[in-house]
C-alpha atoms as a PDB file:
ATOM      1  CA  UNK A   1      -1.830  -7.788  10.582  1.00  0.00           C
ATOM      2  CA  UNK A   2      -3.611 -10.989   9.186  1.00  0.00           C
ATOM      3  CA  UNK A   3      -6.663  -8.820   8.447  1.00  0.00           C
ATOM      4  CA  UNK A   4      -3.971  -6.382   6.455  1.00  0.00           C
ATOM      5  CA  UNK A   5      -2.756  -8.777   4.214  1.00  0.00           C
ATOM      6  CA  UNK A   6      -6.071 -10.646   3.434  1.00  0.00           C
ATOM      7  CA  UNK A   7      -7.093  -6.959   2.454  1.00  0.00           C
ATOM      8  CA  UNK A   8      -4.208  -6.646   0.814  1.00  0.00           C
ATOM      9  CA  UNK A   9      -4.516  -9.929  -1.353  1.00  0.00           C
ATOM     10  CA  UNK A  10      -8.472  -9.337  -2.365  1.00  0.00           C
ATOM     11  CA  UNK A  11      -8.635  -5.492  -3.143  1.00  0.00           C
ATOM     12  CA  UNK A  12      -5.228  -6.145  -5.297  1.00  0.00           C
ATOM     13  CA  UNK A  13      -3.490  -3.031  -3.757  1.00  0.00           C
ATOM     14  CA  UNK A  14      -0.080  -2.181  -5.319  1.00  0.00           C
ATOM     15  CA  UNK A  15       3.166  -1.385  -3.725  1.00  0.00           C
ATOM     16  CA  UNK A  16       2.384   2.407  -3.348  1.00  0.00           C
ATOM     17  CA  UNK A  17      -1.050   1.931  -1.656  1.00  0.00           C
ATOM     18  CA  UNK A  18      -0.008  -0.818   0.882  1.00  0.00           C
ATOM     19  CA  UNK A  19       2.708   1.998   1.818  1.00  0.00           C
ATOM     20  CA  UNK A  20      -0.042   4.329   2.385  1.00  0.00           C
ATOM     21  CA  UNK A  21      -2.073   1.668   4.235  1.00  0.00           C
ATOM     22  CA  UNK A  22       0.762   0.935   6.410  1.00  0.00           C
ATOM     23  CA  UNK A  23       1.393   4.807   7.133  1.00  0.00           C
ATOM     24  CA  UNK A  24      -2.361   5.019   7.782  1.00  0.00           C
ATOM     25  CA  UNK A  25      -2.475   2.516  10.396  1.00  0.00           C
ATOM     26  CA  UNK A  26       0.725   3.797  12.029  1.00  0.00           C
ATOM     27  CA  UNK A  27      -0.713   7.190  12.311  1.00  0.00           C
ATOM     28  CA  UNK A  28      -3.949   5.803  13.603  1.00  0.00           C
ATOM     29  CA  UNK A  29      -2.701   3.694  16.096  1.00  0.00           C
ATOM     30  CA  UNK A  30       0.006   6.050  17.675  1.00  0.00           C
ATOM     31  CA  UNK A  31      -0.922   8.219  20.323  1.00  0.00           C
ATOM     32  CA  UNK A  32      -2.247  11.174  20.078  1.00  0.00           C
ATOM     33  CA  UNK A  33      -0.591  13.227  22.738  1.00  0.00           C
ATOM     34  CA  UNK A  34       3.470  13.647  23.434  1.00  0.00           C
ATOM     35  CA  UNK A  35       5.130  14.876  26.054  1.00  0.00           C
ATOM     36  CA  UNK A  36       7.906  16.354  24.404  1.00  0.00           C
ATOM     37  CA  UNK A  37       9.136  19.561  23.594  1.00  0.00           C
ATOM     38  CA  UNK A  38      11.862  21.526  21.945  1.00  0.00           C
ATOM     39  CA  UNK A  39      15.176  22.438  23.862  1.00  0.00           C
ATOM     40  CA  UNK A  40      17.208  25.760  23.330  1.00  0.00           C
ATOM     41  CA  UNK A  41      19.366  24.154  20.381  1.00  0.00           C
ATOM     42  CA  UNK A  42      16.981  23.090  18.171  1.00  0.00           C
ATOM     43  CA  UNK A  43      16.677  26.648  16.487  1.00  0.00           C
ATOM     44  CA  UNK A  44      20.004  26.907  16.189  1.00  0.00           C
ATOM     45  CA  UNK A  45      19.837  23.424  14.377  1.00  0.00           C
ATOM     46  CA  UNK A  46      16.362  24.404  11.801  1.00  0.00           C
ATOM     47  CA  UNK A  47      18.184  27.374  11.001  1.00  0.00           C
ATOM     48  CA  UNK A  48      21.540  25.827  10.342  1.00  0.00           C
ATOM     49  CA  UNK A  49      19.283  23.107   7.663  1.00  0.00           C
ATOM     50  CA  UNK A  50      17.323  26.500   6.045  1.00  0.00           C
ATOM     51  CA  UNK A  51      20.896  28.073   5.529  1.00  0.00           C
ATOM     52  CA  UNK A  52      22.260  24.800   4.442  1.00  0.00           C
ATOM     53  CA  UNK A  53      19.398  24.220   1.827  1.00  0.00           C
ATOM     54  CA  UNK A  54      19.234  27.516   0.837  1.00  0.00           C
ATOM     55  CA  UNK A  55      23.264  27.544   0.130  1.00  0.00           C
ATOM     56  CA  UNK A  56      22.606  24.195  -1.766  1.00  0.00           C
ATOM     57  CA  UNK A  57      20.009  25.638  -3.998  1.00  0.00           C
ATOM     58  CA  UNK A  58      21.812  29.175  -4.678  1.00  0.00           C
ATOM     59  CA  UNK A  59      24.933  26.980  -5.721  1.00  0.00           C
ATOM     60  CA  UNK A  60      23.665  24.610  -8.021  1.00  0.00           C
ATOM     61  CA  UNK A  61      20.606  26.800  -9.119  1.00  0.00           C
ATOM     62  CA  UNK A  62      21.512  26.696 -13.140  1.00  0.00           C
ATOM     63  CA  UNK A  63      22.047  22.883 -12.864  1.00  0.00           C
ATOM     64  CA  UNK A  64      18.933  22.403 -11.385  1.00  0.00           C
ATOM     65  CA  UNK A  65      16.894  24.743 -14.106  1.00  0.00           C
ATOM     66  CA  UNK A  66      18.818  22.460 -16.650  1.00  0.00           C
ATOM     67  CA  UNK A  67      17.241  19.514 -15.015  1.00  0.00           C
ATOM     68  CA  UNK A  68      13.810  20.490 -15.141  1.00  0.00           C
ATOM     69  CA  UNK A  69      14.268  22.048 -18.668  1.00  0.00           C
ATOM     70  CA  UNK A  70      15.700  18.497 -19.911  1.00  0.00           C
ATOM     71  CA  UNK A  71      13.386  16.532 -18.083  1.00  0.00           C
ATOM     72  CA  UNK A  72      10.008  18.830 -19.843  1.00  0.00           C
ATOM     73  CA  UNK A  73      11.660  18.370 -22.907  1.00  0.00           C
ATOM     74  CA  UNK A  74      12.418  22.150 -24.055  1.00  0.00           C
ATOM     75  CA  UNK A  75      15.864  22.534 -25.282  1.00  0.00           C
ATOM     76  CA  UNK A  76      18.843  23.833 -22.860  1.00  0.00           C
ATOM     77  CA  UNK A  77      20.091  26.970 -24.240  1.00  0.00           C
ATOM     78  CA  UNK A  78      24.595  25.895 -24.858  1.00  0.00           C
ATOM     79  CA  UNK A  79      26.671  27.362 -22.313  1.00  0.00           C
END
């Protein structure tokens, strides 16, 4: 950790990279193999999130277009 921060304080990383240099390590230094697996409910559960997302989307589809259109800067046609 020591080593992290004096790399840290000389390169002159900002917030963003010491995220990904924290991620990094985490993902380096966790192991490789799990013993886990995925029980009988858990399809029920991804399909319930796609439906649920999906839903979300269809519903609020013309506020999100107006989003992006405002955001790009092209006019939003008046309702």
């Amino acid at each position: 950790m020591v080593l992290l921060v004096f790399v840290w304080y000389t390169v002159g990383l900002l917030a963003e990279d010491a995220v990904f240099v924290v991620f990094l390590f985490v993902i380096l230094l966790s192991p490789f193999r799990a013993d886990a697996y995925i029980d009988p409910g858990m399809g029920g559960l991804i399909f319930d999130t796609l439906a649920t997302i999906a839903l979300g989307v269809g519903v609020f589809w013309k506020r999100i277009v107006s989003l992006f259109r405002t955001l790009s800067g092209k006019k939003v046609p008046p309702k």
